[in-house]
Protein backbone atom coordinates (compact mmCIF):
# COMPACT_ATOMS: atom_id res chain seq x y z
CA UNK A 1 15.73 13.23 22.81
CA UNK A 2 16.79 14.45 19.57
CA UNK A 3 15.92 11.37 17.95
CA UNK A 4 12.16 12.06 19.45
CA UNK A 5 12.03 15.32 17.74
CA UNK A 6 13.08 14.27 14.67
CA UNK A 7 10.11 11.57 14.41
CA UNK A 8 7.74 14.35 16.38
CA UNK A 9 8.38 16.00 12.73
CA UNK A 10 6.62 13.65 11.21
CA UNK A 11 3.26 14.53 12.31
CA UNK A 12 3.04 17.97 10.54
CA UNK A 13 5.33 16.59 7.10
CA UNK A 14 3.34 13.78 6.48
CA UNK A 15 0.00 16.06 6.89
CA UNK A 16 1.72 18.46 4.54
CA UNK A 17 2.40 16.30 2.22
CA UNK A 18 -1.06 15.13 1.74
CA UNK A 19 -2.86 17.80 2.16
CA UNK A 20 -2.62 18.84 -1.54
CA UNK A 21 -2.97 16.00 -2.89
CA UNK A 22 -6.22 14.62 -0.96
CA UNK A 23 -7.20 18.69 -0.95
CA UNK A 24 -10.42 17.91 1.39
CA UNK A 25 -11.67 21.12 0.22
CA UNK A 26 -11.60 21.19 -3.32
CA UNK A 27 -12.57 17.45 -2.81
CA UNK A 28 -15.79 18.05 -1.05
CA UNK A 29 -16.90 20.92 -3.73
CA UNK A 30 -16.67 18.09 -5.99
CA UNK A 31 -18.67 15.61 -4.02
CA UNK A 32 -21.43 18.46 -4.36
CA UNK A 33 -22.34 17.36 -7.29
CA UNK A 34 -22.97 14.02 -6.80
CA UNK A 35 -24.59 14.77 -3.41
CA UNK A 36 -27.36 17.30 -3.74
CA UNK A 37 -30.60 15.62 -2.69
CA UNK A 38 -28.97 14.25 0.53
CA UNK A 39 -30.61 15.44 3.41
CA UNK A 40 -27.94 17.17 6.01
CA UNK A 41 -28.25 14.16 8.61
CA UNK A 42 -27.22 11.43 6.08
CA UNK A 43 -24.28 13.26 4.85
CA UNK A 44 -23.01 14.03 8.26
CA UNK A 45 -22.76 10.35 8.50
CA UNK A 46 -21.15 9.78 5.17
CA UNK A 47 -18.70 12.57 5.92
CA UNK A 48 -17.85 10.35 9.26
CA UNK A 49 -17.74 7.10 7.31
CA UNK A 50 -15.58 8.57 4.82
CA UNK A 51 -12.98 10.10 7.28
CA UNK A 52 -12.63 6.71 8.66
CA UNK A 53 -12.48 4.41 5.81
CA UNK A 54 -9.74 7.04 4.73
CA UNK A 55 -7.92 6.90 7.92
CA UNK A 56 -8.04 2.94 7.40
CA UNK A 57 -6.93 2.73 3.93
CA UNK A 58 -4.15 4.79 4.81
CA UNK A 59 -3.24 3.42 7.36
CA UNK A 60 -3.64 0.15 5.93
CA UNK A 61 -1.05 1.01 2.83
CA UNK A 62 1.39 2.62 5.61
CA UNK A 63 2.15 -0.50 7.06
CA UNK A 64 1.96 -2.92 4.61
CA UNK A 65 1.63 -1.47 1.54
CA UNK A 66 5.18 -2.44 0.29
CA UNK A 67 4.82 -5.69 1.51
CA UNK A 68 1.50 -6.22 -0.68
CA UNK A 69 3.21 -4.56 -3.66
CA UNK A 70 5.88 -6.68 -3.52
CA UNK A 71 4.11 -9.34 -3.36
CA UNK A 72 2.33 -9.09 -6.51
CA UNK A 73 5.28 -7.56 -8.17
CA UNK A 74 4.13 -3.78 -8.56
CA UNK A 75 6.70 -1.20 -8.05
CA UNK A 76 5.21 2.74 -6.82
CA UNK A 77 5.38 3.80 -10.48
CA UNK A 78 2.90 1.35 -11.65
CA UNK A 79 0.40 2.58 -9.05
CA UNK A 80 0.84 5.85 -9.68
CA UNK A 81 0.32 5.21 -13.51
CA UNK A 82 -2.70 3.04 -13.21
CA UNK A 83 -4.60 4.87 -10.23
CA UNK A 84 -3.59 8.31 -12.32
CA UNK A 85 -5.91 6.73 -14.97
CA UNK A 86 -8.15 5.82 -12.90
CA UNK A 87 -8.97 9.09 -11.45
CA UNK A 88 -8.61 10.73 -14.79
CA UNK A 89 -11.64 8.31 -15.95
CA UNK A 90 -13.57 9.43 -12.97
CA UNK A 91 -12.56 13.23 -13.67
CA UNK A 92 -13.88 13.03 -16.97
CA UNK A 93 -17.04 11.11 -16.11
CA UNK A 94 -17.76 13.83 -13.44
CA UNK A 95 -17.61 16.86 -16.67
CA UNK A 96 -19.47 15.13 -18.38
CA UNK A 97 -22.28 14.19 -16.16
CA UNK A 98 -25.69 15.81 -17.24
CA UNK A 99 -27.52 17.85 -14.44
CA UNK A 100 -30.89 17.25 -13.41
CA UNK A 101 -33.38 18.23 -11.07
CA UNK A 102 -33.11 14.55 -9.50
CA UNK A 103 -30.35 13.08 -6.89
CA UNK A 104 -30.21 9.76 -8.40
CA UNK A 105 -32.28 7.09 -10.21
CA UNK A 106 -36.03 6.42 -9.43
CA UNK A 107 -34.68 3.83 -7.16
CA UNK A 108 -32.81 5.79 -5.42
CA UNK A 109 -35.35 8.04 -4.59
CA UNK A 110 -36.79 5.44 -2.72
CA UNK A 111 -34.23 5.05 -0.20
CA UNK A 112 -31.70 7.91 -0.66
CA UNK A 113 -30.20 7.08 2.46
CA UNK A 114 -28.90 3.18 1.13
CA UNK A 115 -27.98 4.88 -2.48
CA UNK A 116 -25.52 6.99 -1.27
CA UNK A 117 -24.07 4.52 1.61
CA UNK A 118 -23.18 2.64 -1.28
CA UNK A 119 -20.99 5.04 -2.49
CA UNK A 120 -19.28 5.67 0.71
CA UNK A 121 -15.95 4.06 0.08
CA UNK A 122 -15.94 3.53 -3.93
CA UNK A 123 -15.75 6.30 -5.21
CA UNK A 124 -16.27 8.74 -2.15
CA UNK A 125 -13.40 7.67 -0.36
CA UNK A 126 -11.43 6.03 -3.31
CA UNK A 127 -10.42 7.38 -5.45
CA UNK A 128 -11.71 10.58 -5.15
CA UNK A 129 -10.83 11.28 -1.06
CA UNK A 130 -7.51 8.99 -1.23
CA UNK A 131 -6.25 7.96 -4.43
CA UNK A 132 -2.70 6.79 -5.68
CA UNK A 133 -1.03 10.15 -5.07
CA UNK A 134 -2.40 9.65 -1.31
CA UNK A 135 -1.42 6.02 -1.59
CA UNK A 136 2.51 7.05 -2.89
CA UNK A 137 2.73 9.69 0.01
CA UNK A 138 2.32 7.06 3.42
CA UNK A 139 4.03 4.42 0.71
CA UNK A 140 7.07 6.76 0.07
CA UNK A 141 7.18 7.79 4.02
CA UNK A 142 7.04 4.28 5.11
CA UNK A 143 9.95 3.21 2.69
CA UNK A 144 11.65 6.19 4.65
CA UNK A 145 11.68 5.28 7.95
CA UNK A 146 14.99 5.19 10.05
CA UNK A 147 16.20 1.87 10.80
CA UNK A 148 18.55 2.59 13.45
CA UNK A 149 16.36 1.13 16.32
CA UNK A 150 13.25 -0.82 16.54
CA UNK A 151 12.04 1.90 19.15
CA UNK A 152 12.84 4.23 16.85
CA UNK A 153 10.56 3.08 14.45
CA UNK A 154 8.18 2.46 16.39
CA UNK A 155 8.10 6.26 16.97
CA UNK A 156 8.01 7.34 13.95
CA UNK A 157 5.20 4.79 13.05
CA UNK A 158 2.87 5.98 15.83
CA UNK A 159 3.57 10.02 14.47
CA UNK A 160 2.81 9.01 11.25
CA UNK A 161 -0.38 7.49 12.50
CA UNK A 162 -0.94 10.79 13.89
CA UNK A 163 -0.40 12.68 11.14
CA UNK A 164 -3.10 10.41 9.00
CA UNK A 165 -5.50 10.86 11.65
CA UNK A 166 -5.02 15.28 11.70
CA UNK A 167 -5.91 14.49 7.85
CA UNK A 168 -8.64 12.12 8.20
CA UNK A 169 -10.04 14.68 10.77
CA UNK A 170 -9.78 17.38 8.33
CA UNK A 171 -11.55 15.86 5.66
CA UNK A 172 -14.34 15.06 7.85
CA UNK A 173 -14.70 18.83 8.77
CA UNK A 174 -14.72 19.87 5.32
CA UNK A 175 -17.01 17.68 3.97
CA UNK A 176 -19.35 17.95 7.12
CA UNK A 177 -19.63 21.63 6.22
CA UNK A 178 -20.53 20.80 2.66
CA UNK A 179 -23.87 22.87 2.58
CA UNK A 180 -22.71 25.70 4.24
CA UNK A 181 -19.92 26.12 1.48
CA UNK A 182 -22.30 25.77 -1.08
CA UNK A 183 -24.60 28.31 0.40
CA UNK A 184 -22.18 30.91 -0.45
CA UNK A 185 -22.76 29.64 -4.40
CA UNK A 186 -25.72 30.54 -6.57
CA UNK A 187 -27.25 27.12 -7.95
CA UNK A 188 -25.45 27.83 -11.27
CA UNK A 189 -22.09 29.11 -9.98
CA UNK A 190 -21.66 26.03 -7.41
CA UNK A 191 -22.62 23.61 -10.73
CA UNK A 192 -20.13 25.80 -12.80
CA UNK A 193 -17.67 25.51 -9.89
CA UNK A 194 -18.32 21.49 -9.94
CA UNK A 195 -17.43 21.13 -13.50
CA UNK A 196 -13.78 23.75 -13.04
CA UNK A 197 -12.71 21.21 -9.99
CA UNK A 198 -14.05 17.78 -12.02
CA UNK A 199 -11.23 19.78 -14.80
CA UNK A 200 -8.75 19.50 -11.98
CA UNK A 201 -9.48 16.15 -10.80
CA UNK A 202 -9.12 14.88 -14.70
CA UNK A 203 -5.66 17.51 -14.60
CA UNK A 204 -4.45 15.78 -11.40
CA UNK A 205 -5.17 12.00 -12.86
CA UNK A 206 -3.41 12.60 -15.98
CA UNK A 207 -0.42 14.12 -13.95
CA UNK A 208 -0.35 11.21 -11.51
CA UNK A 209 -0.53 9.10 -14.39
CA UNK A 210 2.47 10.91 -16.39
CA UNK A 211 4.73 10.97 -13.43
CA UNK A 212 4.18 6.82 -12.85
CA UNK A 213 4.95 6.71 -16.87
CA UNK A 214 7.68 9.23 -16.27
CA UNK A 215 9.50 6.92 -13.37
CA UNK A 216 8.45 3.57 -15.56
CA UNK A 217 10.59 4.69 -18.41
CA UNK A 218 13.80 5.51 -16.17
CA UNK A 219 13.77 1.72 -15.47
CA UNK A 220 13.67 0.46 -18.56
């Protein structure tokens, strides 16, 4: 019984944990501006599609993660430091994107619907949804499971699971209710607050980034 408690915890840990660093909310004022043109139906979708590829890759890196890194020979730091600079890169592109009156390209216009779908798992869902600090949180959790019992850990797997799913569901709430968070913004004030959070976003990259370089350097 107490050993069922103790993996019950997991649920509400591993959602804390990754809360602030997939922050659905911050995350979704971001996607603003590289969504505004989409009519309300095809972003309810996205936000669904989103949610689930996140759920998947997840998931996915929960259970065999480890085994794929150590397959190839990456250690947790070297993710970290790599995906860090990824997201910085896609931080900086996002300041530095010029605003216009248009959604997309010409062609784009022509079928806004396939444009965005395009864009539902690179770089909706990675890495600006789940990146390599999401990646190092179900990697660092899995790596931590008790090994007393293979009930046990089956347990704790299936809580984990859980616990991705709360978050998954999350970010498909928050990014469902996209427009109505914007509506509370003036035109220039939900552009201005685009460009603060595409800051943090560049911030968060280059911190991800410095702590993989950070835990590279202790093993040399």
């Amino acid at each position: 019984m107490a050993s069922l408690l103790i993996a019950l915890k997991i649920i509400p840990m591993i959602f804390a944990a990754l809360f602030p660093v997939v922050n659905p909310i911050g995350t979704a004022l971001i996607l603003y501006g590289m969504t505004r043109g989409v009519d309300d139906q095809t972003w309810k979708l996205m936000s669904r599609k989103i949610a689930f590829y996140s759920f998947l890759f997840l998931s996915f890196f929960f259970f065999f993660g480890s085994y794929i890194l150590k397959l190839f020979g990456i250690s947790i730091p070297v993710v970290q430091f790599s995906g860090g600079i990824v997201l910085a890169l896609m931080g900086w592109q996002l300041l530095n994107q010029k605003e216009t009156s248009k959604p997309a390209s010409e062609d784009d216009l022509d079928n806004p619907r396939s444009a965005i779908e395009e864009k539902a798992f690179y770089p909706f869902t990675f890495p600006l949804t789940v990146g390599p600090g999401g990646m190092a949180v179900v990697l660092t959790f899995s790596a931590h499971l008790n090994r007393e019992s293979r009930l046990l850990i089956t347990i704790e797997q299936g809580t984990a699971v859980v616990g991705i799913l709360l978050m998954c569901v999350a970010i498909s709430l928050c990014y469902r209710n996209l427009k109505y968070m914007t509506k509370r913004f003036s035109a220039a004030g939900a552009l201005a607050l685009s460009k603060i959070l595409a800051f943090f976003v560049l911030c968060i990259g280059v911190e991800i980034a410095w702590a993989g370089f950070k835990a590279l350097s202790l093993t040399i």
